[in-house]
N, C-alpha and C. Protein backbone atom coordinates (compact mmCIF):
# COMPACT_ATOMS: atom_id res chain seq x y z
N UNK A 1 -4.33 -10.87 8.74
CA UNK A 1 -3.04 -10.35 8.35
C UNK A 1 -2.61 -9.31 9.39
N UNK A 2 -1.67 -9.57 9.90
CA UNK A 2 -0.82 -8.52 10.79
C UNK A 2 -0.26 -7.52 9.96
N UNK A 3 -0.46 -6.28 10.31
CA UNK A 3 0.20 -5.11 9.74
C UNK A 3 1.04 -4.32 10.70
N UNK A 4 2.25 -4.05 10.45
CA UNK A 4 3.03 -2.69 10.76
C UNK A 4 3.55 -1.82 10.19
N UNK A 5 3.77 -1.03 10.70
CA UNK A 5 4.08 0.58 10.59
C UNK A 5 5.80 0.79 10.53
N UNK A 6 6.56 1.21 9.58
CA UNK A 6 7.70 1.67 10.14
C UNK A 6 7.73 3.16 10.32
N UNK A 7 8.56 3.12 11.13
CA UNK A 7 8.32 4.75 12.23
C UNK A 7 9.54 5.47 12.02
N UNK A 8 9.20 6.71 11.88
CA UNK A 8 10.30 7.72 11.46
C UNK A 8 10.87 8.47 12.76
N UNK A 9 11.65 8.11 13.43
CA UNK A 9 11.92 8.77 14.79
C UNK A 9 12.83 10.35 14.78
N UNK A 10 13.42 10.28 13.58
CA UNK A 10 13.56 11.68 13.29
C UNK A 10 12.55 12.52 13.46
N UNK A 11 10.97 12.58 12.95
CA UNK A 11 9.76 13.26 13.20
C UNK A 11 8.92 12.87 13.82
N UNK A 12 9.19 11.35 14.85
CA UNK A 12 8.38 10.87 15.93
C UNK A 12 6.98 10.69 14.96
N UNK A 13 6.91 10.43 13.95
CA UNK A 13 5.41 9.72 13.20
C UNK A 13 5.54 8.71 12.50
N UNK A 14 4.91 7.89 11.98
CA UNK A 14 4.47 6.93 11.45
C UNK A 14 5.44 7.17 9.85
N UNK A 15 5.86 6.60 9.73
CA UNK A 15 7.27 6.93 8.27
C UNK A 15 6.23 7.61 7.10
N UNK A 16 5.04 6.79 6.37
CA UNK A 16 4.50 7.57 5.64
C UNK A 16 3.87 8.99 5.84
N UNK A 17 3.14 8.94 7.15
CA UNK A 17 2.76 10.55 7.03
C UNK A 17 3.80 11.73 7.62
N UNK A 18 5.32 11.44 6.90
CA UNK A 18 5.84 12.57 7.04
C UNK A 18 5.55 13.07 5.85
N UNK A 19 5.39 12.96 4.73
CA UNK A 19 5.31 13.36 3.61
C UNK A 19 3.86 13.31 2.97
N UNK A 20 3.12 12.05 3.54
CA UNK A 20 1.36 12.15 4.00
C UNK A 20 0.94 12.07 4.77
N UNK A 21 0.75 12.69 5.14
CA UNK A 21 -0.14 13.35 6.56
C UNK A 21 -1.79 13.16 6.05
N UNK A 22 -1.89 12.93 5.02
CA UNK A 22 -3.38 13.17 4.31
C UNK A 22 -3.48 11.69 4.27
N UNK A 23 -2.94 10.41 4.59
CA UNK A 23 -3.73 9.86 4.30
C UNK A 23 -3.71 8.66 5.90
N UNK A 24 -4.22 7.79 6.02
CA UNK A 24 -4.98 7.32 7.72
C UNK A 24 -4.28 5.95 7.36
N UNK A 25 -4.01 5.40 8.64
CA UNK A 25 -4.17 4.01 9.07
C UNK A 25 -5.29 3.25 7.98
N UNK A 26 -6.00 3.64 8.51
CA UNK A 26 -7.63 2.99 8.01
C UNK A 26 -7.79 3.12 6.84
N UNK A 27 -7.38 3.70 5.95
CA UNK A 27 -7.53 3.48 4.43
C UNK A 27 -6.21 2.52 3.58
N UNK A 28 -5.20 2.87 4.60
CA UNK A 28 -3.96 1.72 3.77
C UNK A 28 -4.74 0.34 4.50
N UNK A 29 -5.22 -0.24 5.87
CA UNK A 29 -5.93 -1.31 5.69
C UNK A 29 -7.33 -1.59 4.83
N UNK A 30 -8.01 -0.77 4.14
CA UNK A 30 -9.07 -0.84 3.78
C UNK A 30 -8.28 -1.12 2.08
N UNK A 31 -7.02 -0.94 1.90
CA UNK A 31 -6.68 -1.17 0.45
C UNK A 31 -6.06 -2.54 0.68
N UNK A 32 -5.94 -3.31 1.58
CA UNK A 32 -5.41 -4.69 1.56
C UNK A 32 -6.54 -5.49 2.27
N UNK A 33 -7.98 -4.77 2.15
CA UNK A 33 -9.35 -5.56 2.34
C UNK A 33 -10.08 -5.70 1.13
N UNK A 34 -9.66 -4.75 0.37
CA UNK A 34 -10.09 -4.82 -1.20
C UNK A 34 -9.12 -5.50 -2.28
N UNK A 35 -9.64 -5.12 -3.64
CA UNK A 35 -8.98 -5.94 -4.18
C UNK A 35 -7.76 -4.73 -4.86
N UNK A 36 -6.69 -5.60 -4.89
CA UNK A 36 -5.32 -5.18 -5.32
C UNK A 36 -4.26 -5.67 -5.79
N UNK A 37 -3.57 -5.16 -6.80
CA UNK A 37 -2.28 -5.96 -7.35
C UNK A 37 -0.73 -5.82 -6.79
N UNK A 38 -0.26 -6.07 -6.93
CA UNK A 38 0.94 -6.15 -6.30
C UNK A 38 2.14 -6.33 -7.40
N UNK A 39 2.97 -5.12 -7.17
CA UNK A 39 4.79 -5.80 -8.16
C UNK A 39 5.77 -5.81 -7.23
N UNK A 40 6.59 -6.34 -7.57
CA UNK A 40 7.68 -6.41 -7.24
C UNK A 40 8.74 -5.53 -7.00
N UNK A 41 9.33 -4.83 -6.40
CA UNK A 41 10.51 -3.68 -6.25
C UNK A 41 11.78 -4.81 -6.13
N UNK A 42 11.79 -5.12 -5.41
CA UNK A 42 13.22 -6.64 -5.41
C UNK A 42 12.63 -7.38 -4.60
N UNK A 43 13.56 -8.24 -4.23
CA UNK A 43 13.08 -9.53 -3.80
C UNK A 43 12.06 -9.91 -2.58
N UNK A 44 12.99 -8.59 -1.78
CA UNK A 44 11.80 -8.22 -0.49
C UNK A 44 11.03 -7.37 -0.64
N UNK A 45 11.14 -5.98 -1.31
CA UNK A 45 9.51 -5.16 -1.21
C UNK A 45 9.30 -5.10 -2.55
N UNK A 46 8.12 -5.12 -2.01
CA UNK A 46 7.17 -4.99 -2.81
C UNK A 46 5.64 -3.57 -2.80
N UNK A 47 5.46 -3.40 -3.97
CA UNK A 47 4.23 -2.00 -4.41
C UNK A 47 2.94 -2.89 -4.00
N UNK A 48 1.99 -2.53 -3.51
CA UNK A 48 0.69 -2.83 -3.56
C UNK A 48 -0.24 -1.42 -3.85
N UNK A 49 -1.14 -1.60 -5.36
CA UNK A 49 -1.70 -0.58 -5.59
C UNK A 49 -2.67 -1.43 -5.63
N UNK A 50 -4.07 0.00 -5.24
CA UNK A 50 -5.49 -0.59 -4.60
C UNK A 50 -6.37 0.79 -4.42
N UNK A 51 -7.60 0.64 -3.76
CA UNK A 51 -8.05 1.67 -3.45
C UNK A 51 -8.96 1.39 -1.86
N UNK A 52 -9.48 2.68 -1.81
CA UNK A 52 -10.36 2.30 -0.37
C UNK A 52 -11.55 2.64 -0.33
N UNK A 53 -12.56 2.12 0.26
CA UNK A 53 -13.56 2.24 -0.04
C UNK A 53 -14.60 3.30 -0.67
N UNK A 54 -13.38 4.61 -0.39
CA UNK A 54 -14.07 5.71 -1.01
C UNK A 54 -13.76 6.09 -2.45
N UNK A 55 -12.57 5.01 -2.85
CA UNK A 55 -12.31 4.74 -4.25
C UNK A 55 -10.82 6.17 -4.56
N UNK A 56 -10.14 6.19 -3.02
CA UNK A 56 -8.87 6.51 -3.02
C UNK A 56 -8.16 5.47 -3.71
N UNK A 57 -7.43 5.58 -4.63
CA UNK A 57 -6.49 5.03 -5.05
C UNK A 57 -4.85 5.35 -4.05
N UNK A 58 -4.38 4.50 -3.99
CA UNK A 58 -3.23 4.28 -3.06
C UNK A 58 -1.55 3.29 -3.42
N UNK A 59 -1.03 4.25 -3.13
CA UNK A 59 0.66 2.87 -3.93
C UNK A 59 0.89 2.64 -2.06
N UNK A 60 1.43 1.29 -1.85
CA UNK A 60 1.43 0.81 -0.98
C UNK A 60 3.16 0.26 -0.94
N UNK A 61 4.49 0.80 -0.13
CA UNK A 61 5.39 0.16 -0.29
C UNK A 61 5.91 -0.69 0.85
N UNK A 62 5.89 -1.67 0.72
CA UNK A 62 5.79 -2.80 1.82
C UNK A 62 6.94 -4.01 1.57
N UNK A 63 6.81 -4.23 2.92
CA UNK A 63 7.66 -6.09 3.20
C UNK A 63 6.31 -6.71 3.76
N UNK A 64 6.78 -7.53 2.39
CA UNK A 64 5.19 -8.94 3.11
C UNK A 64 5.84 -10.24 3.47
N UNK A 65 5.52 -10.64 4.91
CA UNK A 65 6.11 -12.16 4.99
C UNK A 65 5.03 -13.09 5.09
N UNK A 66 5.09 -14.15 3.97
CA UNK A 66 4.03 -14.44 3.62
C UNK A 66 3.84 -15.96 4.94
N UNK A 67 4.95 -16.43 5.17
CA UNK A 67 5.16 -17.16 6.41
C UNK A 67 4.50 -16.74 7.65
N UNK A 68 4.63 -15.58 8.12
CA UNK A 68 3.42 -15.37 9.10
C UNK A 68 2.40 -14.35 8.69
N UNK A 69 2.34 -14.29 7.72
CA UNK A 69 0.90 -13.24 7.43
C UNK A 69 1.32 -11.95 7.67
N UNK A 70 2.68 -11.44 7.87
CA UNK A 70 2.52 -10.13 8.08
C UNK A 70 2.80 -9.07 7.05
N UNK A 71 2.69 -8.13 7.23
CA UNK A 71 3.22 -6.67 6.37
C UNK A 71 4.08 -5.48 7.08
N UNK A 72 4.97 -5.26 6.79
CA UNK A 72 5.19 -4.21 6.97
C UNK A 72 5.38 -2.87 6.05
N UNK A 73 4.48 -2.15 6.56
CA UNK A 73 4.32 -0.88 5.81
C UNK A 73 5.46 0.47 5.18
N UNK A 74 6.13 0.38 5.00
CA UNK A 74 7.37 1.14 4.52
C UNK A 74 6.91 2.77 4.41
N UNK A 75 6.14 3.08 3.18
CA UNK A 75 5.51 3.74 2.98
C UNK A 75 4.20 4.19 1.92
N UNK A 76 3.54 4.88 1.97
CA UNK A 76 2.27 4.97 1.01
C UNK A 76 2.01 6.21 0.48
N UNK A 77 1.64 6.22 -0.67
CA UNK A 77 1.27 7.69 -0.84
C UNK A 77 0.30 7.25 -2.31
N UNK A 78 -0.66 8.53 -2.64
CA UNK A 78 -1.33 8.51 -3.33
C UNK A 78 -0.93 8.14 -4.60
N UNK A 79 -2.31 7.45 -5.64
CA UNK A 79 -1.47 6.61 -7.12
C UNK A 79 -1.66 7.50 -7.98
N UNK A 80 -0.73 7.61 -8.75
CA UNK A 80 -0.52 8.12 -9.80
C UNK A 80 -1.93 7.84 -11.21
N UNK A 81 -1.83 8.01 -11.78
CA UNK A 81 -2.64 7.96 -12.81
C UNK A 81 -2.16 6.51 -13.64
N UNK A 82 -0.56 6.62 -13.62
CA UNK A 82 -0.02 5.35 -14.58
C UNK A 82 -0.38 3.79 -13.46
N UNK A 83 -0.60 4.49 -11.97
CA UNK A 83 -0.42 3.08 -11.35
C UNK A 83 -2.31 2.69 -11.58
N UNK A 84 -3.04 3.48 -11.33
CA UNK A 84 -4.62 3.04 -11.48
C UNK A 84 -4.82 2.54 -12.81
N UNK A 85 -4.12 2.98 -13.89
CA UNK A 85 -4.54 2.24 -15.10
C UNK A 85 -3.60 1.11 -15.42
N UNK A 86 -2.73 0.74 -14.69
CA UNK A 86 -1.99 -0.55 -14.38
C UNK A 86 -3.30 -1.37 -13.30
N UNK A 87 -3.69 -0.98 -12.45
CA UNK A 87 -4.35 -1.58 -11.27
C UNK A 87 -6.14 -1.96 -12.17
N UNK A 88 -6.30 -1.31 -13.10
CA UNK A 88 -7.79 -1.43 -13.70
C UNK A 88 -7.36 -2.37 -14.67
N UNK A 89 -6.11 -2.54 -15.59
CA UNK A 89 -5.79 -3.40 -16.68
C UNK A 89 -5.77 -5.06 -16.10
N UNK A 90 -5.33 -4.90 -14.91
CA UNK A 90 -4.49 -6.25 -13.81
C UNK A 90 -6.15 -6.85 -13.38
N UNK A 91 -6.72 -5.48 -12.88
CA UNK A 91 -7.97 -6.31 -12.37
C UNK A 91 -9.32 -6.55 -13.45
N UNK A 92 -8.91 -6.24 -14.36
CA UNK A 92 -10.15 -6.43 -15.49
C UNK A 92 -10.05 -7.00 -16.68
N UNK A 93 -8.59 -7.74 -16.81
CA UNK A 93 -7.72 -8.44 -17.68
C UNK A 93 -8.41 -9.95 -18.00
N UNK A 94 -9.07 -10.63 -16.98
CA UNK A 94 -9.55 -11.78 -16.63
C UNK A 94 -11.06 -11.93 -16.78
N UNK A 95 -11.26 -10.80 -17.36
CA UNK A 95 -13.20 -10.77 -17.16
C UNK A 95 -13.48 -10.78 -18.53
């Protein structure tokens, strides 16, 4: 899966860490290496909540084109309490 970044050129950084700065590259890919659910915002973005290996929980706001495998990353920031017990119901619903 190809991933990108949209970029905030007003603050010359990466669009999410103007507002997180706390959280890395490497953990928003480590939440789309694990397991995660995904809703809908409209037709094109979409939430991906997940966690990372250190069991960060993460909301993920993205364009996924599922035609070439890619993502683009909009922005991310830490999950709420309502999104992890949405993300534990989704993934433990089936067991």
């Amino acid at each position: 899966m190809d991933i990108e970044f949209s970029f905030d050129k007003k603050h010359n950084k990466i669009h999410y860490q103007v507002n997180h700065p706390d959280i890395s590259e490497d953990e928003i890919l480590e939440v789309f290496s694990n397991t995660y659910i995904q809703t809908e915002v409209n037709k094109r973005v979409s939430k991906i909540v997940g966690h990372t290996s250190n069991n960060r929980f993460l909301v993920i706001v993205c364009i996924i084109n599922r035609k070439n495998n890619a993502v683009k990353v909009i922005t991310a920031y830490p999950a709420s309490r309502k999104y992890i017990i949405k993300w534990n119901n989704e993934v433990n619903k089936n067991e």
